[in-house]
N, C-alpha and C. Protein backbone atom coordinates (compact mmCIF):
# COMPACT_ATOMS: atom_id res chain seq x y z
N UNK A 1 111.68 86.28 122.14
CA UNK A 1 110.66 86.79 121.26
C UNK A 1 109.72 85.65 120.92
N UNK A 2 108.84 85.82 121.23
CA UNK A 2 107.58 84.68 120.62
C UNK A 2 106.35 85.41 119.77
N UNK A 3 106.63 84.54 118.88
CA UNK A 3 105.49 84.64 117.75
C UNK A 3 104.79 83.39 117.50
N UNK A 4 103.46 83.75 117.94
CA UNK A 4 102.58 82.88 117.66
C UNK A 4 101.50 82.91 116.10
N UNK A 5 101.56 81.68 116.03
CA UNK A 5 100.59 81.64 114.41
C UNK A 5 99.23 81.96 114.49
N UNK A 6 98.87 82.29 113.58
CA UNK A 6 97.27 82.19 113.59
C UNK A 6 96.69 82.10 112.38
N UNK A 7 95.60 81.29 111.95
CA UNK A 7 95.21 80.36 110.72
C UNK A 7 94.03 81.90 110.63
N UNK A 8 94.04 82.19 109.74
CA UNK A 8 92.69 83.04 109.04
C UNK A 8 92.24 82.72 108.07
N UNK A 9 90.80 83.03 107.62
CA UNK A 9 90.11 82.35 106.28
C UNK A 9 90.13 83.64 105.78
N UNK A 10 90.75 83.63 104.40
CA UNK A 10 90.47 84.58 103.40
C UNK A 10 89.70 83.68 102.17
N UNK A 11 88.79 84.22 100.99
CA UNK A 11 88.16 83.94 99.88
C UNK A 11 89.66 84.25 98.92
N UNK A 12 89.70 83.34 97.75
CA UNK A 12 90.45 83.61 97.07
C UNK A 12 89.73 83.34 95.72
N UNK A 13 89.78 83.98 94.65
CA UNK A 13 88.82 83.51 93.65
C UNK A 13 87.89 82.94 93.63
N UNK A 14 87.06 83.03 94.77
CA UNK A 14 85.73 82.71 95.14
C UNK A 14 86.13 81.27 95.94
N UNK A 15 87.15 81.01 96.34
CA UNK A 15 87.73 79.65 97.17
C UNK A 15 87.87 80.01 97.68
N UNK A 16 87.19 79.76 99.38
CA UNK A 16 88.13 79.74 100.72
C UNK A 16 88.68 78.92 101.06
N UNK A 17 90.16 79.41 101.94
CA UNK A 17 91.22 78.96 102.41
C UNK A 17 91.42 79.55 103.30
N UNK A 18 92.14 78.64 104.47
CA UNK A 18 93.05 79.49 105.33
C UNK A 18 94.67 79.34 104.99
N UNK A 19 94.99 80.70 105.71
CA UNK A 19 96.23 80.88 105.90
C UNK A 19 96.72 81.14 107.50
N UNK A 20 98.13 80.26 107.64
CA UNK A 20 98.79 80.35 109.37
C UNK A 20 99.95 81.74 108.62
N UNK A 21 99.95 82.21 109.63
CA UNK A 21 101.71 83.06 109.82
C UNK A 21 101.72 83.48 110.90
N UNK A 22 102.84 83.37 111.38
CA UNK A 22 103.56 84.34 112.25
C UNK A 22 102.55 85.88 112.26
N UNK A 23 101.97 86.31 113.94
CA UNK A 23 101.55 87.20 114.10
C UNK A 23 101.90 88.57 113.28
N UNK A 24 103.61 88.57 113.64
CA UNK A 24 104.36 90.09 112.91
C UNK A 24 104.58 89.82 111.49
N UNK A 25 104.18 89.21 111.09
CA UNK A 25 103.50 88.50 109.35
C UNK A 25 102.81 89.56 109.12
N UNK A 26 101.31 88.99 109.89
CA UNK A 26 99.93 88.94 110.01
C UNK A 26 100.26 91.14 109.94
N UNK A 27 100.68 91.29 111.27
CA UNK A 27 100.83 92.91 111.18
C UNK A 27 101.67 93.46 109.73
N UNK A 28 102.72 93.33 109.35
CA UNK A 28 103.23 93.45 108.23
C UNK A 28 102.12 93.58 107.12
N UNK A 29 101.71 92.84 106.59
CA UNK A 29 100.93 92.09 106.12
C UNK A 29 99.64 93.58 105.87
N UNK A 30 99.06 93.60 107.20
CA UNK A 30 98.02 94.78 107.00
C UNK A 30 98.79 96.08 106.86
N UNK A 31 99.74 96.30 107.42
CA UNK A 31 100.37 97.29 107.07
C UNK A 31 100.83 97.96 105.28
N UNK A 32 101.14 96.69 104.70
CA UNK A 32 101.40 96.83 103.57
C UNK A 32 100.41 96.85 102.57
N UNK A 33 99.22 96.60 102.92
CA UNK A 33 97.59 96.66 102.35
C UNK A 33 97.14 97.65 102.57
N UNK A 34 97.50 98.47 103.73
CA UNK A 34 96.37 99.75 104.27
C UNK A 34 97.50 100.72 103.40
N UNK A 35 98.82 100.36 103.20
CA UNK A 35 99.70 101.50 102.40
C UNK A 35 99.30 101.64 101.16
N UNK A 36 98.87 100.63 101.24
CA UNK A 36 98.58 100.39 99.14
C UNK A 36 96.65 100.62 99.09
N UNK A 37 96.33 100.91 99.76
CA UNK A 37 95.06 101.15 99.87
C UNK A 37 93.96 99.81 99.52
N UNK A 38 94.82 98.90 99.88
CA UNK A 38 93.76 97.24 99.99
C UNK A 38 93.82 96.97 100.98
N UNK A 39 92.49 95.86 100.95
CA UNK A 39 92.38 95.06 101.75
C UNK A 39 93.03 93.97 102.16
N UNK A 40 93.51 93.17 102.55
CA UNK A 40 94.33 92.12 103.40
C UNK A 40 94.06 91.08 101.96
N UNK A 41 92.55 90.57 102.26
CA UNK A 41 92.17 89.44 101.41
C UNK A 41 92.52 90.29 99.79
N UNK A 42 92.61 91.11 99.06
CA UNK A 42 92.87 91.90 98.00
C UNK A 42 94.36 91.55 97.80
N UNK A 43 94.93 91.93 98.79
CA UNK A 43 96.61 91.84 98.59
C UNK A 43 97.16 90.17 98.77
N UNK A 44 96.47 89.36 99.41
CA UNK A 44 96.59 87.97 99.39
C UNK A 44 96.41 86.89 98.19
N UNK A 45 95.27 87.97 97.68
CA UNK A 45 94.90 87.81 96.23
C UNK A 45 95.52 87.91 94.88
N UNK A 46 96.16 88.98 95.07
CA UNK A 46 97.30 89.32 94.18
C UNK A 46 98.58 88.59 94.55
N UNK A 47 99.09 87.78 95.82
CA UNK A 47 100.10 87.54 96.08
C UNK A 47 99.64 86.26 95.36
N UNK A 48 98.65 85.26 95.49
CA UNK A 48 98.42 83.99 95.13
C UNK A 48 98.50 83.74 93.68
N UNK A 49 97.83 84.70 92.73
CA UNK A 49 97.82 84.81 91.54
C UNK A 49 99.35 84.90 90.92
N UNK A 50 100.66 85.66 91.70
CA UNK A 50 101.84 85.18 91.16
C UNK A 50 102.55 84.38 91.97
N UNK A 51 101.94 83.39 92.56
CA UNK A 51 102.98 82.68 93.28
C UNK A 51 103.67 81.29 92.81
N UNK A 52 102.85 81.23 91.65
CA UNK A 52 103.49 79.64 90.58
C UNK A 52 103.25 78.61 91.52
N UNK A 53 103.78 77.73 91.81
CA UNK A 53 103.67 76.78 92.35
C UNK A 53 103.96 76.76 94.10
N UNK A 54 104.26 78.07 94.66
CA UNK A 54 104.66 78.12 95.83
C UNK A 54 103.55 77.99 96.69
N UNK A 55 104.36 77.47 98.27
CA UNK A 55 102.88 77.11 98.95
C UNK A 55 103.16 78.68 99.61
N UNK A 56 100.92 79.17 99.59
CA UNK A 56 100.86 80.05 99.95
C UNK A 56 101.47 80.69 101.32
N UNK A 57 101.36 80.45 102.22
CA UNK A 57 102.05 81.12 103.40
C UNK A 57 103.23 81.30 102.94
N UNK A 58 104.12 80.35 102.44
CA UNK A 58 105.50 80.98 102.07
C UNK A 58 105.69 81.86 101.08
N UNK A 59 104.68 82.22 100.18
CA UNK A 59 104.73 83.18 99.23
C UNK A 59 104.38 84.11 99.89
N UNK A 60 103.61 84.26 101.14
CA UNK A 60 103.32 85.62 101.70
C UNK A 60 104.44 86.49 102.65
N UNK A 61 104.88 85.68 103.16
CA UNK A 61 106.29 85.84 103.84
C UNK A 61 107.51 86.48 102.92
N UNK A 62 107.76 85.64 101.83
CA UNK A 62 108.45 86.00 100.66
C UNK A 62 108.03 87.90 100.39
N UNK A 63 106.91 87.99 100.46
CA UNK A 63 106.31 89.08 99.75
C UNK A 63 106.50 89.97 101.00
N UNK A 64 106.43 89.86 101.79
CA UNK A 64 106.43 91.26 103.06
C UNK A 64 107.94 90.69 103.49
N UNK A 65 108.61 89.89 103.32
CA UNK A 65 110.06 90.48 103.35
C UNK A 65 110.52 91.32 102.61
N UNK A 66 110.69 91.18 101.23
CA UNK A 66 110.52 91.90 99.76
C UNK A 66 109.71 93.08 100.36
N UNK A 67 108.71 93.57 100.51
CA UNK A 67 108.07 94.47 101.00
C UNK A 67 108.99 95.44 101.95
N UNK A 68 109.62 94.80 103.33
CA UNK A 68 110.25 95.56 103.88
C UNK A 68 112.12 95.78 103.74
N UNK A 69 112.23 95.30 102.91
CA UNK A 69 113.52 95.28 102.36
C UNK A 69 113.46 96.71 101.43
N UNK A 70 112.67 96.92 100.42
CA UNK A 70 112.62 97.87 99.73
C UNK A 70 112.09 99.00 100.52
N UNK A 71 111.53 99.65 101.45
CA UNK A 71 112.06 100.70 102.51
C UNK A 71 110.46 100.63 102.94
N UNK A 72 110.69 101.50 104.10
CA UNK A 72 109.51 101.61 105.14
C UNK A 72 108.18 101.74 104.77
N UNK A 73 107.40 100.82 105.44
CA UNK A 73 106.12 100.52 104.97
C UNK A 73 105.05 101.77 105.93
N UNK A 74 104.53 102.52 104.78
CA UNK A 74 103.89 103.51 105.95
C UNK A 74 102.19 103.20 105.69
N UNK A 75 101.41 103.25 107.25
CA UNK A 75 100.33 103.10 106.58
C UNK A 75 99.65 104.07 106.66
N UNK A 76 98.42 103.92 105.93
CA UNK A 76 97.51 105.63 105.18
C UNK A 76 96.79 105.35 106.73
């Protein structure tokens, strides 16, 4: 199985940054935004705002594990 990274620029409180993850992240990721009726950068947004001191990519990972642990992510 290979998963390759890929760095994307999202705005975060009017700061851009990029973020790397793992492709099936990256899919997760929109999946769990288009369920909740946001956008990628929206839900990245909200992940950053509670992440305390964690570095972001690992708070996003954190969050769509958590995400698919609590049951199937369907998208709209």
């Amino acid at each position: 199985m290979s998963a390759g990274i890929s760095k994307r620029s999202v705005v975060i409180a009017g700061h851009r940054t990029s973020v790397s993850l793992e492709d099936p992240f990256w899919a997760a990721l929109r999946a769990v935004a288009e369920a909740r009726g946001q956008s990628i950068q929206a839900l990245i947004g909200a992940i950053d705002a509670g992440r305390g001191g964690q570095n972001l990519s690992s708070a996003i990972r954190v969050f769509v594990l958590e995400a698919v642990r609590a049951g199937p992510i369907r998208e709209t």
